[in-house]
Protein backbone atom coordinates (compact mmCIF):
# COMPACT_ATOMS: atom_id res chain seq x y z
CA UNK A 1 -7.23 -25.71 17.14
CA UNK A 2 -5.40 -23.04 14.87
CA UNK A 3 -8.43 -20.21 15.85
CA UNK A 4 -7.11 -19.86 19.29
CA UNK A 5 -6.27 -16.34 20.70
CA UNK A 6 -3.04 -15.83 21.85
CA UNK A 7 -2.89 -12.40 23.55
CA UNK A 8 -4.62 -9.60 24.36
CA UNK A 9 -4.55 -5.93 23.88
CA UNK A 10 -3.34 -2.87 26.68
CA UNK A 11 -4.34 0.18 26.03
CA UNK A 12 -1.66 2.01 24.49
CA UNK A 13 0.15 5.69 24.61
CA UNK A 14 -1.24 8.26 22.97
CA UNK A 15 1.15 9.00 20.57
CA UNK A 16 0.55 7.75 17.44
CA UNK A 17 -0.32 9.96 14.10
CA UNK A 18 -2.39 9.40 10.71
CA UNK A 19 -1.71 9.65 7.61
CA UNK A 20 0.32 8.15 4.62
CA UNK A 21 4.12 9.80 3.80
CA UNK A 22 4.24 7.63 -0.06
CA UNK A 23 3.25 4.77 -1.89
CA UNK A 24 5.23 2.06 -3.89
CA UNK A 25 3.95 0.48 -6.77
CA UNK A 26 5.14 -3.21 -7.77
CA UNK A 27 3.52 -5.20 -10.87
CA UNK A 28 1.83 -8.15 -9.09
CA UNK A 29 2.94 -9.81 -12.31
CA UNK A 30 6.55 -9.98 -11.57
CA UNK A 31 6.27 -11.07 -7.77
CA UNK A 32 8.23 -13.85 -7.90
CA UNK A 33 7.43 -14.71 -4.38
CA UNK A 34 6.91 -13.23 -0.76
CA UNK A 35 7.19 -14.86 2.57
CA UNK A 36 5.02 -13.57 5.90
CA UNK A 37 5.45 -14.59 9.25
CA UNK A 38 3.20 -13.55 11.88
CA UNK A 39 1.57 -10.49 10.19
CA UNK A 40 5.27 -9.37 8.24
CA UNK A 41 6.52 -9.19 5.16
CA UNK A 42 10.12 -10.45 5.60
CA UNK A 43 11.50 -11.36 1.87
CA UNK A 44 9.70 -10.30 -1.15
CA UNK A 45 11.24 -11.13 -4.84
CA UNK A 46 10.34 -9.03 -7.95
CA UNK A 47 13.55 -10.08 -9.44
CA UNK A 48 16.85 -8.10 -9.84
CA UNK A 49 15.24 -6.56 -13.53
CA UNK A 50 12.20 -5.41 -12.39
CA UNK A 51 11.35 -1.80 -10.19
CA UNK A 52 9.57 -0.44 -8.18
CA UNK A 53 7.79 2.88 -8.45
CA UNK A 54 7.68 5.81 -5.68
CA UNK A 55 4.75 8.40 -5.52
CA UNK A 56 4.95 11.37 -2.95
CA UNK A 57 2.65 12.36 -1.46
CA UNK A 58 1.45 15.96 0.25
CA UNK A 59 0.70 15.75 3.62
CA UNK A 60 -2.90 14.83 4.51
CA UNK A 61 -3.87 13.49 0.85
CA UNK A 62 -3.64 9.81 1.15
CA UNK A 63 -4.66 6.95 3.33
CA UNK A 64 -5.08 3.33 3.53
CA UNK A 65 -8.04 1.19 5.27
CA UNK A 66 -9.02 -2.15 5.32
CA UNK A 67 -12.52 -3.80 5.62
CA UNK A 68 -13.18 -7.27 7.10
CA UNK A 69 -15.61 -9.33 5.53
CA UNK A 70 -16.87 -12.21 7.74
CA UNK A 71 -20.35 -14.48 7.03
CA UNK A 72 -21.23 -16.75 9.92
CA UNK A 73 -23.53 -18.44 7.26
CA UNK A 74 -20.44 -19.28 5.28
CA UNK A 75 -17.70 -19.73 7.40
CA UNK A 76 -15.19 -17.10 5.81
CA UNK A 77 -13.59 -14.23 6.39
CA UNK A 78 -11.47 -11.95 3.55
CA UNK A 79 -10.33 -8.35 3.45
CA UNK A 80 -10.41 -5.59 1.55
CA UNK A 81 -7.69 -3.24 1.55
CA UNK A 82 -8.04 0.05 0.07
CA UNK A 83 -4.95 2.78 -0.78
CA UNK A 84 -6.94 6.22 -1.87
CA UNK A 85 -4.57 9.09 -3.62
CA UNK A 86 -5.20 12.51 -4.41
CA UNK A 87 -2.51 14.06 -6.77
CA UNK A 88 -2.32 17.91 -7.62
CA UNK A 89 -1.86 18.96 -11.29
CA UNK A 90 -3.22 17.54 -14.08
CA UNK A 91 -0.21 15.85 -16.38
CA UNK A 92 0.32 14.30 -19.55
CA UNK A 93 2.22 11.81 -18.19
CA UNK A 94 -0.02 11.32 -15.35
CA UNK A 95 -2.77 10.75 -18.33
CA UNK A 96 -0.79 8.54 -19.48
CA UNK A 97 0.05 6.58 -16.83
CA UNK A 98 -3.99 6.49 -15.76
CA UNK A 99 -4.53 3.25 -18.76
CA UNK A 100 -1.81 1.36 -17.56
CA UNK A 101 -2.51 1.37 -13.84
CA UNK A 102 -6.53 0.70 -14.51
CA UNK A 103 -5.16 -2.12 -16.38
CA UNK A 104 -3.00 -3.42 -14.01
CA UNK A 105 -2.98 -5.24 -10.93
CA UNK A 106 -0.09 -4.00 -8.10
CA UNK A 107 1.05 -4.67 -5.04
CA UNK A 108 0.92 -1.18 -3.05
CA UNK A 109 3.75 -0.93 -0.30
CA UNK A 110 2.29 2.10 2.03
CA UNK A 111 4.30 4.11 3.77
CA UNK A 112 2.85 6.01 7.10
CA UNK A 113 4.09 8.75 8.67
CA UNK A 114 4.02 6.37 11.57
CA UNK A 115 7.22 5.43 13.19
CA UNK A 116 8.27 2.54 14.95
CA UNK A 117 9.72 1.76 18.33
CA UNK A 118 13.25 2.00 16.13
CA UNK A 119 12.63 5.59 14.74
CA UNK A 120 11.75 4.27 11.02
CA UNK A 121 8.31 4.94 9.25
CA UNK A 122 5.71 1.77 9.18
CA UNK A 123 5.67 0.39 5.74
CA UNK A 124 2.53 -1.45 4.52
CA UNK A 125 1.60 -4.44 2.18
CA UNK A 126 -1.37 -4.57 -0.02
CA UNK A 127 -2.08 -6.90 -2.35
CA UNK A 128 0.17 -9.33 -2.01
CA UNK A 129 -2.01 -12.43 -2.96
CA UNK A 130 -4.30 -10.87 -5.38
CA UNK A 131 -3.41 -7.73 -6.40
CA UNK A 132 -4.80 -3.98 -6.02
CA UNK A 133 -6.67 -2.62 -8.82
CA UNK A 134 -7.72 0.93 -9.85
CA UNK A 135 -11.30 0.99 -9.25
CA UNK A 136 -12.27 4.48 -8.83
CA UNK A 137 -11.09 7.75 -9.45
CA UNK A 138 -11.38 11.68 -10.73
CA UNK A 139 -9.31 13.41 -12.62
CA UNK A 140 -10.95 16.97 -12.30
CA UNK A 141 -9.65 20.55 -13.13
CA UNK A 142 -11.58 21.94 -10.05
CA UNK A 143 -14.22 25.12 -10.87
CA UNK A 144 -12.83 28.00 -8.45
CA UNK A 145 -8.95 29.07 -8.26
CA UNK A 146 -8.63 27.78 -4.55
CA UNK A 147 -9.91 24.11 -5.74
CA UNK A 148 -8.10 20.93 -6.30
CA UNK A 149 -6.69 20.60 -9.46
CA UNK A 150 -5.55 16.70 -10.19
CA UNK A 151 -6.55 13.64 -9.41
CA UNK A 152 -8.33 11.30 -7.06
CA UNK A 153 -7.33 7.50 -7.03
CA UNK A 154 -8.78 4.71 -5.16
CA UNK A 155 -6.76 0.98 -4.74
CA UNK A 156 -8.78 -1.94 -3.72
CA UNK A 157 -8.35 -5.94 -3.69
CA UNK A 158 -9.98 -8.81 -2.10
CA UNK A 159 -6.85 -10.63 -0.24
CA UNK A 160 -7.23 -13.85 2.04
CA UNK A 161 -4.95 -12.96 4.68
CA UNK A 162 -4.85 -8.76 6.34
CA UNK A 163 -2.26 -6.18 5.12
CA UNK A 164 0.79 -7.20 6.62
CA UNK A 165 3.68 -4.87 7.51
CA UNK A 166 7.17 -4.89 6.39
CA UNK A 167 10.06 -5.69 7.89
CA UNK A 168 12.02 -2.90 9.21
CA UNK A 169 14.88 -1.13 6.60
CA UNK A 170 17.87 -0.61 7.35
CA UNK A 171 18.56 3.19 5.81
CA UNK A 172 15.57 3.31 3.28
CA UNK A 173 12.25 2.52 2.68
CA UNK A 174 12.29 -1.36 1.12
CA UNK A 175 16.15 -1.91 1.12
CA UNK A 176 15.95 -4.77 3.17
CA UNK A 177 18.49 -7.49 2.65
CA UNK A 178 15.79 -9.90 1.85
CA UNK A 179 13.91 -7.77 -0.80
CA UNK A 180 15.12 -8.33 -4.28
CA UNK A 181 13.87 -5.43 -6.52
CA UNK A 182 15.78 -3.92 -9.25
CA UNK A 183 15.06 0.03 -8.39
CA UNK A 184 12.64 2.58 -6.90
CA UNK A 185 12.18 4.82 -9.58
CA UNK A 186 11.04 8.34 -8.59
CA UNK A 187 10.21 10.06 -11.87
C-alpha cells in the first residue's frame, strides 16, 4: 500500500527561527516543467527567456503557512498554501504592478531566514501545480505618522501535493544547475 508511514519524528534542537528573508515570483504560465522527489524541488524549467522576480523583504513582515484539507467522507486531502506580504511605501509602480499580479497566477519560491544543516537559507515552493493567486490585500496610507504606510498582500492556491522545498544552491538563491530561468530581476 502507497499510505504506509515510513519514519517517525525525534524531537528536535531548539534552534530554529521564523520568518521569511524574500520571495520569488515565476509566471505559472511559462513553467515548462518541474520535477519533485520526496518533498524537493530538484529541476524546475521556465525556459532560458523567461525571469524571475525578487521582492525583499523587512524583517518580520512576511510569512508563509499551509492548511491541510482532509474529508474522511470523501477520501481527499489538498493544501492550501498561503505567502502574506506587507510592503512599506505606497508606489506608482507598485500600483501598477497590483493589476497584473491579481491577474496572474505564480509560482512563489519563499525564502526563510532558516538555514540548513549546510549554512544556506531554506527556499520554498508554492504553487507549483496550480498556481498562487492574489486574493487579498490593502494598500493603505496608514492615519497616524508612526503607522504603516504600503501594502498588505496575501498568496493562496489549492495544490494536490504540500509545498515542497528546493534543492540546495550552490552560491545563490535558485542557481541550481538544474533550474533553467533566464534572470532574477531585482528592480
Amino acid at each position: 500500500m502507497a499510505c504506509n508511514l515510513t519514519k517517525g519524528r525525534i524531537l528536535d534542537c531548539r534552534d530554529s527561527v521564523g520568518g521569511v528573508k524574500n520571495i520569488y515570483l515565476a509566471q505559472h504560465n511559462e513553467l515548462a516543467s518541474y520535477e519533485a522527489s520526496a518533498g524537493e524541488v530538484t529541476a524546475f524549467d521556465l525556459g532560458s527567456s523567461d525571469d524571475v522576480y525578487k521582492y525583499a523583504l523587512k524583517r518580520g513582515t512576511a510569512g508563509v503557512s499551509e492548511q491541510i484539507n482532509a474529508s474522511s467522507e470523501a477520501g481527499t486531502v489538498f493544501y492550501t498554501p498561503s505567502v502574506n506580504i506587507k510592503l512599506h511605501k505606497l508606489t506608482k509602480e507598485d500600483q501598477n504592478q497590483i493589476k497584473i499580479l491579481a491577474q496572474q497566477r505564480l509560482i512563489i519560491f519563499v525564502e526563510l531566514n532558516e538555514l540548513n544543516s549546510g549554512g544556506k537559507n531554506i527556499i520554498l515552493a508554492t504553487g507549483l501545480d496550480n498556481g498562487m493567486e492574489l486574493s487579498a490585500g490593502t494598500n493603505a496610507s496608514g492615519v497616524a505618522l508612526g503607522d504603516m504606510n504600503g501594502y498588505d498582500w496575501t498568496f493562496e492556491s489549492q495544490e494536490p501535493n504540500p509545498m515542497q522545498t528546493v534543492a540546495d544552491y550552490t552560491t545563490t538563491p535558485l542557481d541550481n544547475s538544474a533550474f533553467t530561468i533566464n534572470s532574477i530581476i531585482e528592480s
